[in-house]
Protein backbone atom coordinates (compact mmCIF):
# COMPACT_ATOMS: atom_id res chain seq x y z
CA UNK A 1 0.00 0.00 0.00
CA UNK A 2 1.28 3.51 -1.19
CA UNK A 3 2.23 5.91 1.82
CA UNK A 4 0.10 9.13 1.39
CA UNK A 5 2.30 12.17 1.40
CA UNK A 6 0.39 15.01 3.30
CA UNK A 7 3.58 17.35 2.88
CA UNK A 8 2.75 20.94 1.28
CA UNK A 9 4.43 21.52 -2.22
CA UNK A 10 6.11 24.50 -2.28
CA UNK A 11 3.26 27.03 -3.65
CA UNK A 12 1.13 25.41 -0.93
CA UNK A 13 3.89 26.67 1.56
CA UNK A 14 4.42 29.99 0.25
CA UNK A 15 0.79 30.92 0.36
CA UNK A 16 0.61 29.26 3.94
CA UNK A 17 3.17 32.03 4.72
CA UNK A 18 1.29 34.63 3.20
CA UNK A 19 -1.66 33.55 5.36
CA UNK A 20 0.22 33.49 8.68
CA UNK A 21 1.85 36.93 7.87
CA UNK A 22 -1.58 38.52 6.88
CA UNK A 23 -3.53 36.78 10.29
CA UNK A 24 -0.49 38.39 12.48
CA UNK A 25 -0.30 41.80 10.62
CA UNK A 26 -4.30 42.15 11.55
CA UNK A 27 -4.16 41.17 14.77
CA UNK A 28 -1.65 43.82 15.23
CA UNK A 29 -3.89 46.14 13.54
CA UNK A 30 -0.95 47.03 10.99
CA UNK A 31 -1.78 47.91 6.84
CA UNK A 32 0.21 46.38 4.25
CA UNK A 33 2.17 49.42 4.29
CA UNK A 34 2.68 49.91 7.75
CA UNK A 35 4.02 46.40 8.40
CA UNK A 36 6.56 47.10 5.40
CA UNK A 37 7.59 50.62 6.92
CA UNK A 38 8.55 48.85 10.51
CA UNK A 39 9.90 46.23 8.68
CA UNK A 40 11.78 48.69 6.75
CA UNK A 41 11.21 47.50 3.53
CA UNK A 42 9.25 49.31 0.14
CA UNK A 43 5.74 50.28 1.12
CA UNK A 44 4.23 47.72 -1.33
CA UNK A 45 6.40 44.75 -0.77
CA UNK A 46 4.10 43.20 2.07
CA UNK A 47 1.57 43.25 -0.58
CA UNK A 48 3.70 41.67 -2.79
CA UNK A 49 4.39 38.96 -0.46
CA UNK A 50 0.95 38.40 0.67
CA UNK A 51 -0.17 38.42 -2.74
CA UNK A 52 2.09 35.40 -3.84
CA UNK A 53 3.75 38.41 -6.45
CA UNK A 54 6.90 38.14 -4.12
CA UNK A 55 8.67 34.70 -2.50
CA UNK A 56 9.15 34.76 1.12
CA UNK A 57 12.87 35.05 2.04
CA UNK A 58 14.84 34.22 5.22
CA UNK A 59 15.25 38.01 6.01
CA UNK A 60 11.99 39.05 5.17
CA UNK A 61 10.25 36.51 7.63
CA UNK A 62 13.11 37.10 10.52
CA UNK A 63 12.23 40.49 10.04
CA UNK A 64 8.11 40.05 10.17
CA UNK A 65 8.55 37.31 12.78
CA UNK A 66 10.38 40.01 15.12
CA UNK A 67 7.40 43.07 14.08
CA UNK A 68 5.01 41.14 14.78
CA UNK A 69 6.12 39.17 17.78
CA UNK A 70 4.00 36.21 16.46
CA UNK A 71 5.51 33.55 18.93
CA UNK A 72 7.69 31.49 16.34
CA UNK A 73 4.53 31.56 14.77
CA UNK A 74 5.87 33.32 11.03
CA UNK A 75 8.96 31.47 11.32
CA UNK A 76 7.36 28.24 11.13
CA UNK A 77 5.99 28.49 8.15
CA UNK A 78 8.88 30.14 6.73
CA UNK A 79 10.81 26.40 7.91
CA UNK A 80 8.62 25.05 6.55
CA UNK A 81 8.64 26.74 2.94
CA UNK A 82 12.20 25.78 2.64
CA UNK A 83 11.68 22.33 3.65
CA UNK A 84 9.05 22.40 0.88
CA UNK A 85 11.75 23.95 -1.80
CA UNK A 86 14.34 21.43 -0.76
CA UNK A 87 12.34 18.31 -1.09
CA UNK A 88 11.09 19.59 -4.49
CA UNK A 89 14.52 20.57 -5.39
CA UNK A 90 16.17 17.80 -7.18
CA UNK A 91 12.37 17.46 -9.17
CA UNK A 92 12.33 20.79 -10.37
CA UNK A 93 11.70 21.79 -13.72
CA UNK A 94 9.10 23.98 -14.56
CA UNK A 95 8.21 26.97 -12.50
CA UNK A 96 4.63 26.33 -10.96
CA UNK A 97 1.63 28.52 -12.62
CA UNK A 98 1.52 31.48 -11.01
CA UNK A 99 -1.99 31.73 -9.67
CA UNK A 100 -3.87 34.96 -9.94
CA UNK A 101 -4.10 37.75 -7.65
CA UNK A 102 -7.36 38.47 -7.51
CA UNK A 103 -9.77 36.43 -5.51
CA UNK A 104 -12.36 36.56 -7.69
CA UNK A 105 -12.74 36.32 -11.39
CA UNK A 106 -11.03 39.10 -13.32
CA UNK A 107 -14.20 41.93 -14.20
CA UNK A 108 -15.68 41.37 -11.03
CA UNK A 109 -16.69 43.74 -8.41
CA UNK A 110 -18.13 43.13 -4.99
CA UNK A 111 -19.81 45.72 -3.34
CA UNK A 112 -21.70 44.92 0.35
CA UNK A 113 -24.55 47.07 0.06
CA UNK A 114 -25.61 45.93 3.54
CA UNK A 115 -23.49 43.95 6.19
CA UNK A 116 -25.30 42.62 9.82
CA UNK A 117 -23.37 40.79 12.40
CA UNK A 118 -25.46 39.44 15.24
CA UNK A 119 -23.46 37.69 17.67
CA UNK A 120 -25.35 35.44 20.43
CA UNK A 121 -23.75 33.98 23.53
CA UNK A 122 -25.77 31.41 25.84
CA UNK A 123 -23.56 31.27 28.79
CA UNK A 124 -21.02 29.20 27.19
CA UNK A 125 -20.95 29.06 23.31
CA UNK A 126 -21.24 31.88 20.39
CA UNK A 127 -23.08 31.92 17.97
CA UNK A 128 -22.30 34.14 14.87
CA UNK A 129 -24.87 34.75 11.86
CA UNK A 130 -23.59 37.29 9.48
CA UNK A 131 -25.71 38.49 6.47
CA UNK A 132 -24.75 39.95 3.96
CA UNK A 133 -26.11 41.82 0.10
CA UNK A 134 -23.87 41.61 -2.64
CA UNK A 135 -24.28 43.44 -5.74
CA UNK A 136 -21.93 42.66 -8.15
CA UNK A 137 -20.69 45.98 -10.35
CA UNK A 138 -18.12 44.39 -12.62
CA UNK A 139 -18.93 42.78 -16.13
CA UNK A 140 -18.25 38.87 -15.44
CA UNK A 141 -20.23 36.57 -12.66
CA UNK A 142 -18.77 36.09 -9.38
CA UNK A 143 -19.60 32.11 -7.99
CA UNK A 144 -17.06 32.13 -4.84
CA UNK A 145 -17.05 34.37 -1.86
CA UNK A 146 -14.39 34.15 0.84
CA UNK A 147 -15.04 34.66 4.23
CA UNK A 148 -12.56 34.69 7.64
CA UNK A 149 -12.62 32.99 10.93
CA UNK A 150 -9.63 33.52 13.26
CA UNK A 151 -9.17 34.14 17.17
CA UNK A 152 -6.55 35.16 19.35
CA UNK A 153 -7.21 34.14 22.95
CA UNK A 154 -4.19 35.83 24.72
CA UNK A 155 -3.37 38.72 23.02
CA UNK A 156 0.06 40.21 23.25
CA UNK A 157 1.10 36.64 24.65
CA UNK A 158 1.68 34.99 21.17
CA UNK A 159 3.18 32.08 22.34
CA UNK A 160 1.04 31.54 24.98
CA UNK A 161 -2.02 31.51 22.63
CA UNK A 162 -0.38 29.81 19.90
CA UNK A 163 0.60 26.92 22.66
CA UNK A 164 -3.27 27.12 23.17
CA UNK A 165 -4.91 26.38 19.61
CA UNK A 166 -2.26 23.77 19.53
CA UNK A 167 -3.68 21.90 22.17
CA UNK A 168 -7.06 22.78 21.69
CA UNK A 169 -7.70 24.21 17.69
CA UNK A 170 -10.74 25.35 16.30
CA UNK A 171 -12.11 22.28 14.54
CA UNK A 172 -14.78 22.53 11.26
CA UNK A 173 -16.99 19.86 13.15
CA UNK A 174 -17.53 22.47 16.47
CA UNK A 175 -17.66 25.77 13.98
CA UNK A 176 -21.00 23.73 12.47
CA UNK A 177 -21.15 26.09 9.80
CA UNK A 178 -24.27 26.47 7.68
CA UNK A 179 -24.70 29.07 4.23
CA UNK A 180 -27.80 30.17 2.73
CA UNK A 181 -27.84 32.04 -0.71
CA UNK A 182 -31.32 32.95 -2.13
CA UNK A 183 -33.22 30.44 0.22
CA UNK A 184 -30.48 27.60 -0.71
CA UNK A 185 -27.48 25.83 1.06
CA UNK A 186 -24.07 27.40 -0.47
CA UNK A 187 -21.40 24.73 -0.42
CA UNK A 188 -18.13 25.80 0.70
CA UNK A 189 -14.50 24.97 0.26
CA UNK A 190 -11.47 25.53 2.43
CA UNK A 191 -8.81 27.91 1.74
CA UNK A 192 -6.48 27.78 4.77
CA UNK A 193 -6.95 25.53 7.62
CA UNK A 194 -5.17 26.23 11.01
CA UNK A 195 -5.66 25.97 14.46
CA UNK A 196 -6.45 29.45 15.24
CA UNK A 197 -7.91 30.62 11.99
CA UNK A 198 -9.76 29.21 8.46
CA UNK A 199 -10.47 30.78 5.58
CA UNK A 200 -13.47 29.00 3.81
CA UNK A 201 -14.72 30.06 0.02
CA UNK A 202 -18.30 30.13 -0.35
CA UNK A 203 -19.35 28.63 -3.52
CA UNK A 204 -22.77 30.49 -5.08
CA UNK A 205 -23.52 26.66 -5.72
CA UNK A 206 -24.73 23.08 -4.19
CA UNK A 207 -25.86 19.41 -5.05
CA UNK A 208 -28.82 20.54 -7.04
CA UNK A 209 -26.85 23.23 -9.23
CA UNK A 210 -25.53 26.62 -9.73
CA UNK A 211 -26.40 29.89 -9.40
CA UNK A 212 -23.59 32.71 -9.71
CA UNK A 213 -24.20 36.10 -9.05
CA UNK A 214 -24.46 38.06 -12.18
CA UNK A 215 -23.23 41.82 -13.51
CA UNK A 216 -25.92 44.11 -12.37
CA UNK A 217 -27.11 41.58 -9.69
CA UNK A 218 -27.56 41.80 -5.64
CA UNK A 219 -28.09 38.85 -3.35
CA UNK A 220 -28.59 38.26 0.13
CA UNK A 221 -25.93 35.63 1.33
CA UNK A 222 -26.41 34.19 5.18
CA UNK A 223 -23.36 32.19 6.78
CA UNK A 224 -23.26 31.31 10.58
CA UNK A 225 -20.89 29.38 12.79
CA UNK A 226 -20.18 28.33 16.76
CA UNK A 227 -16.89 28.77 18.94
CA UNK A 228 -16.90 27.62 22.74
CA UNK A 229 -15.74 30.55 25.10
CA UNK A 230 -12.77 28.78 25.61
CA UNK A 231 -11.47 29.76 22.26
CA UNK A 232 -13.66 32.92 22.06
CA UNK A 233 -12.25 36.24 23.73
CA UNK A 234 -14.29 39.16 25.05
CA UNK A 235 -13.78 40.86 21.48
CA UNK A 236 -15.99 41.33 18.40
CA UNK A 237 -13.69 42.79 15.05
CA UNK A 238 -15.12 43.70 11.83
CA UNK A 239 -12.66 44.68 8.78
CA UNK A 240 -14.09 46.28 5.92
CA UNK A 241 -12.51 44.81 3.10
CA UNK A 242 -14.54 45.41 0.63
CA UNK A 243 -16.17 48.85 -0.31
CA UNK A 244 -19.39 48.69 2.03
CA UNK A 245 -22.68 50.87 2.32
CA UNK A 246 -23.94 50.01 5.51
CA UNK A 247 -22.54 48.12 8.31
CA UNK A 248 -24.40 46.88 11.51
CA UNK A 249 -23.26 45.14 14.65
CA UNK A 250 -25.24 43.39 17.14
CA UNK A 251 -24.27 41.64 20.61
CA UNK A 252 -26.68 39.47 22.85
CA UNK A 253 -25.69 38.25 26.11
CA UNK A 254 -27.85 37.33 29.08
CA UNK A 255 -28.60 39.76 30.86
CA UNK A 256 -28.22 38.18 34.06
CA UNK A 257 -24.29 38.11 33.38
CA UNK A 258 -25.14 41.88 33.72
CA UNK A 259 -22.48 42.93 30.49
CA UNK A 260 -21.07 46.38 29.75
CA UNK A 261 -19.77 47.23 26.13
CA UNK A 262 -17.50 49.52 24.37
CA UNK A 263 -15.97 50.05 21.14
CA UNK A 264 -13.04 51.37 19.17
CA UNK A 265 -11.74 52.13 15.45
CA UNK A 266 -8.77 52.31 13.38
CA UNK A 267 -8.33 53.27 9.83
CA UNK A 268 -4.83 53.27 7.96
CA UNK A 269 -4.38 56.81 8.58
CA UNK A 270 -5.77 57.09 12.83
CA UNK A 271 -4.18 55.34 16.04
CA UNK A 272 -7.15 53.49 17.45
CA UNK A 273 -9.82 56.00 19.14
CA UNK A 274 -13.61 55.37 20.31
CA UNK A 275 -16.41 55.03 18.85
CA UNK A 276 -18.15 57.99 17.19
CA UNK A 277 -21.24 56.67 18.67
CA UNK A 278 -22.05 54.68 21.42
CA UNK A 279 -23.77 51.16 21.38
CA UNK A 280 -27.43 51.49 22.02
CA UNK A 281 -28.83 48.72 24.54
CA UNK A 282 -32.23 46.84 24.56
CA UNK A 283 -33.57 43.79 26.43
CA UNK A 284 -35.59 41.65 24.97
CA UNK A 285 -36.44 37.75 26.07
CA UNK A 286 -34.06 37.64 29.23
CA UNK A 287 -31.42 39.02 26.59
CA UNK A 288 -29.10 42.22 26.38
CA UNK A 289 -28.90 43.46 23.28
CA UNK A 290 -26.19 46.19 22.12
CA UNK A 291 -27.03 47.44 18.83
CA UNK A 292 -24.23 49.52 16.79
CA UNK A 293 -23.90 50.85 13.09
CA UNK A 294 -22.24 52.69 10.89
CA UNK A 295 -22.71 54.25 7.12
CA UNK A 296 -19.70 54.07 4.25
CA UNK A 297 -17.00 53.05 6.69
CA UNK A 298 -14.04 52.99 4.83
CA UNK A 299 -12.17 50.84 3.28
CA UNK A 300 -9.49 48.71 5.68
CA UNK A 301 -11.54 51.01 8.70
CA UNK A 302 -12.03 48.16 11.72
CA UNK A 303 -14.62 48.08 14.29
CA UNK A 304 -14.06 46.45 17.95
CA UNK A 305 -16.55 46.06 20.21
CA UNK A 306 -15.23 44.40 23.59
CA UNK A 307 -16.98 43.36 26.68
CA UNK A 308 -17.14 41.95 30.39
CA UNK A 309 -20.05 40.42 32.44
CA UNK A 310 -19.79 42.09 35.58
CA UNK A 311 -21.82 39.11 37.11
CA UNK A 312 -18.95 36.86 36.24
CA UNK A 313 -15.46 37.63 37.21
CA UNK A 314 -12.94 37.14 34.60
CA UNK A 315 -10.68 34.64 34.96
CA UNK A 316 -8.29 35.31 32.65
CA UNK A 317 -7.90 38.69 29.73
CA UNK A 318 -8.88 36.84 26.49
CA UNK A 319 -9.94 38.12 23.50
CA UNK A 320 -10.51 36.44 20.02
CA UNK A 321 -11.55 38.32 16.28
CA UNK A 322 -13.77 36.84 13.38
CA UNK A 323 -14.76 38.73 10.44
């Protein structure tokens, strides 16, 4: 019986690379460009990198690993890049196709018209349903739409957290992630699995067909998924990374854990500040419900909303981000 080899190839690597640098550069709440300026590098060359236009190098992911104080976390997938490139070494003879930059198809263009977030927590699990319209202003149909999950328990202890999803990493059976487009499942693919964070493309397709969304089209799109508290910090992050009309947050704890809320932003340009408006609170079913919004946030502009439950002293300071 053949031996299965489950070692990346070298483009598989790279791009796992990209992926770690990206996750760590967000966390810190760095741009493309200001990662490259601490690094000390061209302003565009982190894009380069995390675009696959530019190979990682040895000094490149010393220096990001250092930035970003990411726990070994950067430098481990930079081993294990060159492992990759030496075991395809003696095999190598045509350079792999470079695959495109773009996420989706060239002529496409998302815009999220509208973008909800309600996050529900029972005592002991979340529960995340974001919704989402997508109007599609470029001239070819778009039939994949990525979406990010990622945490980050003890922040500013990287290798304490890393140490953590190690032992206990998110897993796709405990997410139970469902997707609705247009009153039908979406199936979905994964783009980066790792302990702490998964990227997942949503296909605008299932068993029974397909059904992309067309130039000139919108579409509501619903995805939703679960993380214990154990892996979930008292934090709530949205990126805009797409232009975006209208965004909306919403938080519901019971109100018996008696929770406060408050908020912050950052753009590429500002150090983080609070909220322009406060969070406006309702109860509603033995529920507290923080409601907050916003209208053309900009683009790369993120939103935190963190939280404690008064009723429930806090054993340790953990927070986690999904987007």
């Amino acid at each position: 019986m053949d031996e299965r080899d489950d070692s990346p190839t070298v483009e598989q690597a790279a791009e796992a690379f990209a992926a770690e640098v990206s996750y760590w550069r967000e966390v810190r709440g760095l741009s493309k460009r200001g990662l490259a300026l601490k690094m000390g590098f061209d302003p565009s060359y982190v894009s380069h990198v995390e675009s696959g236009r530019h190979k990682p190098t040895e000094d490149f992911a010393r220096r990001s690993e250092e930035t970003l104080n990411a726990g070994k976390a950067v430098w481990k997938r930079w081993l294990d890049y060159e492992a990759a490139k030496n075991r395809a070494a003696p095999a190598a003879a045509l350079p792999a196709p470079r695959r495109p930059e773009q996420p989706y198809a060239t002529g496409s263009a998302i815009i999220v018209a509208h973008d909800g977030a309600r996050l529900d927590f029972d005592g002991s699990e979340y529960r995340l349903t974001m919704r989402r319209l997508l109007r599609n202003t470029g001239s070819e149909p778009i039939t994949r739409y990525l979406i990010r999950i990622s945490v980050d328990r003890y922040p500013g202890e990287p290798e304490r957290s890393n140490a953590h999803y190690r032992e206990h990493p998110l897993t796709w059976d405990e997410l139970a992630m469902t997707a609705t487009c247009r009153g039908e499942a979406m199936n979905w693919q994964a783009k980066h699995d790792r302990d702490a964070f998964k990227e997942v493309w949503l296909l605008f397709e299932n068993e029974q067909g397909r059904y992309p969304l067309y130039p000139g089209e919108e579409v509501w799109i619903e995805y939703a998924y679960s993380v214990g508290e154990k892996k979930w910090g008292r934090w709530f992050q949205r990126a805009v990374r797409l232009p975006t009309e209208h965004l909306e947050v919403e938080l519901a704890f019971p109100a018996d854990l008696d929770p406060a809320v408050w908020g912050m932003e950052t753009s590429m340009t500002a150090e983080a500040a609070p909220l322009r408006t406060a969070p406006i609170r309702r109860d509603e079913d033995g529920m507290r419900v923080f409601s907050w919004s916003t209208t053309t946030p900009a683009l790369h502009a993120r939103y935190r909303l963190e939280w404690r439950f008064r009723a429930r002293p806090e054993r340790d300071t953990n927070q986690g981000e999904f987007r």
